[in-house]
PDB file of N, CA and C in Angstrom:
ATOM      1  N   UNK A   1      -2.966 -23.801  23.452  1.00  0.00           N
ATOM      2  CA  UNK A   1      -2.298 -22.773  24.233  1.00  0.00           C
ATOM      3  C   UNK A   1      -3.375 -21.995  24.992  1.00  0.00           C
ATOM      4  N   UNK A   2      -3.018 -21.944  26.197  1.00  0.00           N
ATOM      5  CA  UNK A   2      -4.363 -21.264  27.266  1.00  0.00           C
ATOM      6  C   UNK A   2      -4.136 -19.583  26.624  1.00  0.00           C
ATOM      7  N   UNK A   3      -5.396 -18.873  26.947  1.00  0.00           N
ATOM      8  CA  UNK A   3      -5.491 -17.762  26.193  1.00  0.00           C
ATOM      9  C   UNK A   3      -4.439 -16.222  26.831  1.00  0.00           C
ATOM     10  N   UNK A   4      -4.378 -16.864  28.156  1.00  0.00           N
ATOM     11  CA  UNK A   4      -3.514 -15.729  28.626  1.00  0.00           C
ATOM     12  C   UNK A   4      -2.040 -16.002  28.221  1.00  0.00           C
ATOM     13  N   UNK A   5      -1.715 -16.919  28.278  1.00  0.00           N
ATOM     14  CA  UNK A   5      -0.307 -17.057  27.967  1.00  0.00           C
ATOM     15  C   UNK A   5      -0.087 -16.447  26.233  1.00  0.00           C
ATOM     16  N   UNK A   6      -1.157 -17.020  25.459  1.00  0.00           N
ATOM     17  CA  UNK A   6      -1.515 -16.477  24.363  1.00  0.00           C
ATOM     18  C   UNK A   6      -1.331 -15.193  23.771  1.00  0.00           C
ATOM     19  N   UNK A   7      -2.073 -14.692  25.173  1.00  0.00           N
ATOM     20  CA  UNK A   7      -2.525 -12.935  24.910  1.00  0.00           C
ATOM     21  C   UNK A   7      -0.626 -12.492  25.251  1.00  0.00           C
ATOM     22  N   UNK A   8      -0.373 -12.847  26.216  1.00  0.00           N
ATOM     23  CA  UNK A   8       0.893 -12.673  26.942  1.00  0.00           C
ATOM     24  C   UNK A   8       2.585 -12.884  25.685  1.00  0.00           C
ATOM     25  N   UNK A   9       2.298 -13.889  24.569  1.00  0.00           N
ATOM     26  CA  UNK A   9       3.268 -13.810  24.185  1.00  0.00           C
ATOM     27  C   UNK A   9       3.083 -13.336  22.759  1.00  0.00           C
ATOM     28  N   UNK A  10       1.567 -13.020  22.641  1.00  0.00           N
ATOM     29  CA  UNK A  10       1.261 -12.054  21.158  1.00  0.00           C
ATOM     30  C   UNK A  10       1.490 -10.776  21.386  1.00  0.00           C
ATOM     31  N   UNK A  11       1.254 -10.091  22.599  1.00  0.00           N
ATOM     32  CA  UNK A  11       1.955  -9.227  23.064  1.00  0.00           C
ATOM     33  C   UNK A  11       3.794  -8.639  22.889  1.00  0.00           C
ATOM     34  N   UNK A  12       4.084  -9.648  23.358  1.00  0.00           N
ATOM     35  CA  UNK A  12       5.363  -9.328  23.483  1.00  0.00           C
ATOM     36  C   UNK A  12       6.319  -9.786  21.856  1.00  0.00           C
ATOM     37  N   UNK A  13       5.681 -10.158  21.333  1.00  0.00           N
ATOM     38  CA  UNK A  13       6.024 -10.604  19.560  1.00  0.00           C
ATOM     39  C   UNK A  13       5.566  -9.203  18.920  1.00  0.00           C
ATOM     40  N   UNK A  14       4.323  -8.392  19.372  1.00  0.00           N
ATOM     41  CA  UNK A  14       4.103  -7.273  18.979  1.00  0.00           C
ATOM     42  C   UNK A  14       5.142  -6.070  18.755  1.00  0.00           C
ATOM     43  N   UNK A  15       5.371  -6.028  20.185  1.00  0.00           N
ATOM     44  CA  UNK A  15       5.942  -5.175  20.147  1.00  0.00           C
ATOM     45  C   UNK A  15       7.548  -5.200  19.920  1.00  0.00           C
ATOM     46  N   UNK A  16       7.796  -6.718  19.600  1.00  0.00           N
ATOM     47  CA  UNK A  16       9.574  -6.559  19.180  1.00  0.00           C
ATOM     48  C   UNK A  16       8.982  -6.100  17.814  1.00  0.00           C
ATOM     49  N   UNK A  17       7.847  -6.552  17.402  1.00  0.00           N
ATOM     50  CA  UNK A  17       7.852  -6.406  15.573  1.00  0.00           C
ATOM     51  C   UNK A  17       8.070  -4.700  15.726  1.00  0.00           C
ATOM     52  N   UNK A  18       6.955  -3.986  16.197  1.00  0.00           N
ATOM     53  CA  UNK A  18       6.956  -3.160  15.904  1.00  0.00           C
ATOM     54  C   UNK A  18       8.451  -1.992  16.443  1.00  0.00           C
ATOM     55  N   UNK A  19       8.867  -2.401  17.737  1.00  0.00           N
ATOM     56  CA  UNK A  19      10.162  -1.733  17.582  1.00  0.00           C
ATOM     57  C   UNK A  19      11.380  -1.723  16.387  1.00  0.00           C
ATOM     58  N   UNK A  20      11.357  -2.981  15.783  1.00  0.00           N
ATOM     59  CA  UNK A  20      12.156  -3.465  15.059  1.00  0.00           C
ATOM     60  C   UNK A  20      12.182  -2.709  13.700  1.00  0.00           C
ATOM     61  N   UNK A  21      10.456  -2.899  13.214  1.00  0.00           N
ATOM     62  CA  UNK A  21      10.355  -2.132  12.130  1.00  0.00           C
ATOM     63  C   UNK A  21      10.661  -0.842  12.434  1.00  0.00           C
ATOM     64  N   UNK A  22       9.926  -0.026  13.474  1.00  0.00           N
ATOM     65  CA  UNK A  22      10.368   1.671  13.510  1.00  0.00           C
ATOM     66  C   UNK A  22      11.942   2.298  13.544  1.00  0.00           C
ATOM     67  N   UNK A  23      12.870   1.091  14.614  1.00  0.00           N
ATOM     68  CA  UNK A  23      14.100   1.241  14.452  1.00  0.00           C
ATOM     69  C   UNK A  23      14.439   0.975  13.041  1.00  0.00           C
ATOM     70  N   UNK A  24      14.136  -0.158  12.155  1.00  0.00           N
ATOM     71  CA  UNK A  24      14.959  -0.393  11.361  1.00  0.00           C
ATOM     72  C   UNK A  24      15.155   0.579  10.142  1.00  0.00           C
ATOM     73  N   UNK A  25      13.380   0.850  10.404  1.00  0.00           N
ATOM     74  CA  UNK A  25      13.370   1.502   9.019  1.00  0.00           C
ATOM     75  C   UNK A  25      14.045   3.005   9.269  1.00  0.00           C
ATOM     76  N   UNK A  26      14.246   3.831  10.930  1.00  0.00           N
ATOM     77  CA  UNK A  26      14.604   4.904  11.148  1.00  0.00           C
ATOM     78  C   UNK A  26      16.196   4.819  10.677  1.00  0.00           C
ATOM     79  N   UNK A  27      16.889   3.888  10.778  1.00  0.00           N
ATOM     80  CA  UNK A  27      18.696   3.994  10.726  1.00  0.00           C
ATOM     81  C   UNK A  27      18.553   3.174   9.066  1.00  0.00           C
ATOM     82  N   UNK A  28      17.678   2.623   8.270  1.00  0.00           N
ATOM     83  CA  UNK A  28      17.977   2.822   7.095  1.00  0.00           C
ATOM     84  C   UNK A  28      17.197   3.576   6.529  1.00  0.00           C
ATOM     85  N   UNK A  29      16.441   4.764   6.711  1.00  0.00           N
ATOM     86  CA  UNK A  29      15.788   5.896   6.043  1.00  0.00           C
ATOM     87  C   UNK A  29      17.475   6.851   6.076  1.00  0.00           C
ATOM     88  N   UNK A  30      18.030   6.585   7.542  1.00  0.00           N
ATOM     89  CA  UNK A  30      19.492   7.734   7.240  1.00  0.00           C
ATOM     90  C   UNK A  30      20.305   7.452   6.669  1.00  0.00           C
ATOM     91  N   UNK A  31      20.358   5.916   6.134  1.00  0.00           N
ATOM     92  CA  UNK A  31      21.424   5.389   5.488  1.00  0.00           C
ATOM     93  C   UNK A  31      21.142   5.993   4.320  1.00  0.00           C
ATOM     94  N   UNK A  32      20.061   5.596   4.110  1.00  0.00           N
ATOM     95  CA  UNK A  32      19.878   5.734   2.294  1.00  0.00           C
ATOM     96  C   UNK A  32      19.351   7.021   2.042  1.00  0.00           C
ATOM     97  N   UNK A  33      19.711   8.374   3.410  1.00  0.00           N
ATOM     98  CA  UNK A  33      19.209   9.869   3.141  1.00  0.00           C
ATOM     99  C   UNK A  33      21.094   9.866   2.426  1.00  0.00           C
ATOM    100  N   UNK A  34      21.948   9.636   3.714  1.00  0.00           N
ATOM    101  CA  UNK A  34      23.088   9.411   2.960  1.00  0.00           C
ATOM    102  C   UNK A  34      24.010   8.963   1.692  1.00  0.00           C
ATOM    103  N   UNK A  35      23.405   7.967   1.503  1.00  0.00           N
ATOM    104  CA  UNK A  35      23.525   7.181   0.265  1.00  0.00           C
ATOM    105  C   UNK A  35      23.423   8.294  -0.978  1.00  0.00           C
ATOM    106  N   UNK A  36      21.699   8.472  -0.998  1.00  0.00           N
ATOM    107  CA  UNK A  36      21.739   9.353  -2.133  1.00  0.00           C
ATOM    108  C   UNK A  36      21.704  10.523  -2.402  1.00  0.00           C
ATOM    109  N   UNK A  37      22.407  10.875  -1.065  1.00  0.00           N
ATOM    110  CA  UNK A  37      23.008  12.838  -1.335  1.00  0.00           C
ATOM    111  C   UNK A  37      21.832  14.015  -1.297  1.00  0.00           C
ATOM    112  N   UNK A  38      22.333  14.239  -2.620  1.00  0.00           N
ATOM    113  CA  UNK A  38      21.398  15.816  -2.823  1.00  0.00           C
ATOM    114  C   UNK A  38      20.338  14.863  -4.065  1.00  0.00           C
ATOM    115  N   UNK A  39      20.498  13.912  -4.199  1.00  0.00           N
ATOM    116  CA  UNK A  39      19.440  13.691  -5.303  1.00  0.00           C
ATOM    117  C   UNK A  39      18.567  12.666  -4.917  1.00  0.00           C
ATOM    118  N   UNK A  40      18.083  12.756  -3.258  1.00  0.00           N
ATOM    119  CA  UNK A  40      16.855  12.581  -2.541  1.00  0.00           C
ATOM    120  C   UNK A  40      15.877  13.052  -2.794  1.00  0.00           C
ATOM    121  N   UNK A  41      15.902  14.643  -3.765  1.00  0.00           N
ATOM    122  CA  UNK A  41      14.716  15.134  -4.190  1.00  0.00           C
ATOM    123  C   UNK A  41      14.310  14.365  -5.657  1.00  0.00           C
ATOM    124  N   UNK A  42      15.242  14.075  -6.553  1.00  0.00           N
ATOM    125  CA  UNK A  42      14.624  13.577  -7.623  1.00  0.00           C
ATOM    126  C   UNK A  42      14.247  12.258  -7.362  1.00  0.00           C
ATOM    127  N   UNK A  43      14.499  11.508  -6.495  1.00  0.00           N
ATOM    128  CA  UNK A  43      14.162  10.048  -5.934  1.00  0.00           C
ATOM    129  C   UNK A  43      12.182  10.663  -5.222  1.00  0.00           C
ATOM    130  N   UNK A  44      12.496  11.419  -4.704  1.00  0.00           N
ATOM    131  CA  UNK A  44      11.311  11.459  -3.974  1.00  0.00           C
ATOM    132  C   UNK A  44      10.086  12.013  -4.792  1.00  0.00           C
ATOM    133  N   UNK A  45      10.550  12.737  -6.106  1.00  0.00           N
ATOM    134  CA  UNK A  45       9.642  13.157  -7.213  1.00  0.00           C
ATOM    135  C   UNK A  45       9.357  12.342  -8.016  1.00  0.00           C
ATOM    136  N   UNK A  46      10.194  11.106  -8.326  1.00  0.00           N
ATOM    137  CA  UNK A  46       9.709  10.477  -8.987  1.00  0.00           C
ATOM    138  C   UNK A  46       8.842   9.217  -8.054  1.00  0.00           C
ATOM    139  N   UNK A  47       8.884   8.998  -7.297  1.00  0.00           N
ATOM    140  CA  UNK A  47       8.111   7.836  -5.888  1.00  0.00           C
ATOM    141  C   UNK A  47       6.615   8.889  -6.350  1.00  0.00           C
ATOM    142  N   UNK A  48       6.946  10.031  -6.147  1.00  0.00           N
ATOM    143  CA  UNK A  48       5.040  10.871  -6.127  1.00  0.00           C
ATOM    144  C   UNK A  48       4.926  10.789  -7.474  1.00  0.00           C
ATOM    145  N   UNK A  49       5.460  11.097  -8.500  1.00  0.00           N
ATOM    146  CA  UNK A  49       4.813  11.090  -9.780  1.00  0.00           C
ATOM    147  C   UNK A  49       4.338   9.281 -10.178  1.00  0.00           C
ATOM    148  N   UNK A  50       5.174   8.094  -9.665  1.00  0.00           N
ATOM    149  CA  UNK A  50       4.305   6.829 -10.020  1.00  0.00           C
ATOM    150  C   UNK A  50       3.472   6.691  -9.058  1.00  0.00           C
ATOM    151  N   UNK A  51       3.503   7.273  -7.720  1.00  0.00           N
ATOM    152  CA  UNK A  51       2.147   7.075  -6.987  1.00  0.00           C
ATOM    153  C   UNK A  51       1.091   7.698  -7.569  1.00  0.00           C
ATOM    154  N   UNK A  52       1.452   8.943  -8.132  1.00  0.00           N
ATOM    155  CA  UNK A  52       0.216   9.525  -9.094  1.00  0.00           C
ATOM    156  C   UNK A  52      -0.211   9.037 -10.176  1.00  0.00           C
ATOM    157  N   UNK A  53       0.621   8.567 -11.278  1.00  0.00           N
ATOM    158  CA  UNK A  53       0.189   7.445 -12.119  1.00  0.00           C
ATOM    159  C   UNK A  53      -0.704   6.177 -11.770  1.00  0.00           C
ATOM    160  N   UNK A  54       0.363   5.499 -10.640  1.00  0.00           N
ATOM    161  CA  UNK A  54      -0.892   4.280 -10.041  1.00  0.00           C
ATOM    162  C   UNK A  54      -2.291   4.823  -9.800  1.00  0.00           C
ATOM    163  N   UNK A  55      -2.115   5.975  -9.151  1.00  0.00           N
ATOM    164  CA  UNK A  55      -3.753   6.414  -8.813  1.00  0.00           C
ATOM    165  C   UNK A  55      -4.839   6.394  -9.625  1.00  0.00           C
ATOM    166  N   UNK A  56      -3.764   6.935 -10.983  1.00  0.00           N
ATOM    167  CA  UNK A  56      -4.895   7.565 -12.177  1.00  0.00           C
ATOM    168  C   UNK A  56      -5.443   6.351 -12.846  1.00  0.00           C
ATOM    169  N   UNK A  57      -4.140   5.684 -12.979  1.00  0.00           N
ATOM    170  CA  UNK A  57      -4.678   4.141 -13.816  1.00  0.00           C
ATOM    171  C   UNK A  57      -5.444   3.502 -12.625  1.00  0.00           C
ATOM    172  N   UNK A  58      -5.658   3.625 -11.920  1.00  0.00           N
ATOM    173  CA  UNK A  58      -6.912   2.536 -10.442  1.00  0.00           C
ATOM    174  C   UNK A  58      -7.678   3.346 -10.865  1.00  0.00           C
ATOM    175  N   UNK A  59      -7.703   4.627 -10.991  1.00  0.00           N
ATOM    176  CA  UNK A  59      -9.342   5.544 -11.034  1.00  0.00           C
ATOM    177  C   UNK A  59      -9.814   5.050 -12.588  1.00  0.00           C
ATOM    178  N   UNK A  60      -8.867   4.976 -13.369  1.00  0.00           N
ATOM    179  CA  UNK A  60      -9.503   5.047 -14.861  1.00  0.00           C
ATOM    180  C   UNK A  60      -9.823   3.726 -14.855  1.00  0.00           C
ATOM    181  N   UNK A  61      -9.403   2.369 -14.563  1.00  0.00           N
ATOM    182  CA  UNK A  61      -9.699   1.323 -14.362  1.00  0.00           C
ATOM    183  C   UNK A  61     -11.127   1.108 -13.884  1.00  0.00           C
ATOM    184  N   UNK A  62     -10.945   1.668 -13.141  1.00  0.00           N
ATOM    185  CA  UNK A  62     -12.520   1.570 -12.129  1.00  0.00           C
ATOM    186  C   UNK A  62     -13.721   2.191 -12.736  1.00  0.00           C
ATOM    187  N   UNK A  63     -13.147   3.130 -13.290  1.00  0.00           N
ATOM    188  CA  UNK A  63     -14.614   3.912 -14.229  1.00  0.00           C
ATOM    189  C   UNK A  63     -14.870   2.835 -14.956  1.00  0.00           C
ATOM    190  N   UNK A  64     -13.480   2.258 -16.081  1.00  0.00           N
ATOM    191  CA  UNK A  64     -13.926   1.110 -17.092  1.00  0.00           C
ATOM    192  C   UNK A  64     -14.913   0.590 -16.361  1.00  0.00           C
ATOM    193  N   UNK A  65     -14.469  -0.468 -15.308  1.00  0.00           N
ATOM    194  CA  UNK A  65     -15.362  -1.416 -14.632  1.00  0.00           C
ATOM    195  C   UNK A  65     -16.785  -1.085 -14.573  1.00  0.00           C
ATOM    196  N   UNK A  66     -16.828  -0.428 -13.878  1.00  0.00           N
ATOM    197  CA  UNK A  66     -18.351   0.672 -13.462  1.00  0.00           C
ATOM    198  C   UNK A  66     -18.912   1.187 -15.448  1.00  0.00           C
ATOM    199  N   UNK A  67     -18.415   1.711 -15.544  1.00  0.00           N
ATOM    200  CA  UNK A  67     -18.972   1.847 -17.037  1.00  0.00           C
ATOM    201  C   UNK A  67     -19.359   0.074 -17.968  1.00  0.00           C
ATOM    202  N   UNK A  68     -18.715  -0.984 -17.604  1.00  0.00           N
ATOM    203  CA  UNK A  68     -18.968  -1.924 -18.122  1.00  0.00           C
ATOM    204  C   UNK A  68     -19.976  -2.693 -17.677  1.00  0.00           C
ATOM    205  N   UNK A  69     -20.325  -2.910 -16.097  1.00  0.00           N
ATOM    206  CA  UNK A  69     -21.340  -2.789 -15.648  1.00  0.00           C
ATOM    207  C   UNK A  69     -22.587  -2.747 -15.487  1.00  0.00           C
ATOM    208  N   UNK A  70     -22.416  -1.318 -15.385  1.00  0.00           N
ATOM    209  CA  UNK A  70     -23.681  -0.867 -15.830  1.00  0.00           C
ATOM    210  C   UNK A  70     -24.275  -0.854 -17.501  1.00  0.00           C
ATOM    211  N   UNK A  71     -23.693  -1.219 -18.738  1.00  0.00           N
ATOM    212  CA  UNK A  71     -23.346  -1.472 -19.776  1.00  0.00           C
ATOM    213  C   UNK A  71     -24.456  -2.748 -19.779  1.00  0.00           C
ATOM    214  N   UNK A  72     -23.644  -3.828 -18.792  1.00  0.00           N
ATOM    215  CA  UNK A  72     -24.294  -5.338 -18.803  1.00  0.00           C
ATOM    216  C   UNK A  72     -25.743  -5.249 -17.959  1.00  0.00           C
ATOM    217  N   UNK A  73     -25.723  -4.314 -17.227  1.00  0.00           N
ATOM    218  CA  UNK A  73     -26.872  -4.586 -16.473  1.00  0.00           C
ATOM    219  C   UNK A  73     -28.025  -3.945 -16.934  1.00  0.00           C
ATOM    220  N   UNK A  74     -27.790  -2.844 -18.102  1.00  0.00           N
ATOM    221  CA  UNK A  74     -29.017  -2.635 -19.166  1.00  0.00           C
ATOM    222  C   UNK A  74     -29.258  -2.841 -19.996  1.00  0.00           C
ATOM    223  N   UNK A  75     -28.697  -4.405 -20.108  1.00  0.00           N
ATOM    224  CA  UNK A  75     -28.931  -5.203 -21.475  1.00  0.00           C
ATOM    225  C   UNK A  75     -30.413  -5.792 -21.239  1.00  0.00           C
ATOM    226  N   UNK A  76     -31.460  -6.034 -21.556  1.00  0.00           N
ATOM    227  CA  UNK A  76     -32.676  -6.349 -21.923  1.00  0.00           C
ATOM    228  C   UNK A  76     -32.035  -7.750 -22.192  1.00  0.00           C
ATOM    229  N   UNK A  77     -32.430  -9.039 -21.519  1.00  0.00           N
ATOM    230  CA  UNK A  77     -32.001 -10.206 -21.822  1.00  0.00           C
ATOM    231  C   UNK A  77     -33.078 -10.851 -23.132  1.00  0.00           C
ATOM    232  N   UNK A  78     -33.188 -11.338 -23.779  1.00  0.00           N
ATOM    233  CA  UNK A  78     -33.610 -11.638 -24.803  1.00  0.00           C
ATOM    234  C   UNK A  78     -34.619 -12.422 -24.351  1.00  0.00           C
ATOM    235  N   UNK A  79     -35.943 -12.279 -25.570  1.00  0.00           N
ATOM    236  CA  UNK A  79     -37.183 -13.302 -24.897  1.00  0.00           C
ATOM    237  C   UNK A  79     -37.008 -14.391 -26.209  1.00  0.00           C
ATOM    238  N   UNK A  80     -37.757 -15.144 -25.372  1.00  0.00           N
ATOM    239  CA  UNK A  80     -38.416 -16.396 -26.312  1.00  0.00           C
ATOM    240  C   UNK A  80     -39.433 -16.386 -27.187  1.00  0.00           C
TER     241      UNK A  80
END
């Protein structure tokens, strides 16, 4: 495929994606503001409290890692 025609129809695939997603997700963000009433706030407290969980367990994870690490890398390898 020559590169302009290329450029020309990655272009235009772009931007249906991206209309598509912004529309879609805009008329089902109102569906489902509708859907679940007045208890959009406890939906939305609990979405932040497991995003805060995921966080903590990636941070505490990562210390493990880094603490294990550095653990292995001041091991004195054994002589002969």
């Amino acid at each position: 495929v020559p590169r302009v025609k290329y450029l020309i129809l990655n272009f235009i695939a772009a931007a249906i994606w991206a209309h598509s997603f912004a529309w879609g997700g805009y008329f089902m963000g109102r569906k489902l503001e509708d859907w679940l009433g007045d208890s959009k706030w406890f939906v939305l407290g609990g979405f932040i409290a497991f995003m805060i969980s995921f966080g903590v367990f990636g941070a505490m994870r990562g210390r493990a890692k880094t603490a294990q690490l550095a653990a292995e890398a001041s091991e004195t390898p054994p002589t002969e």
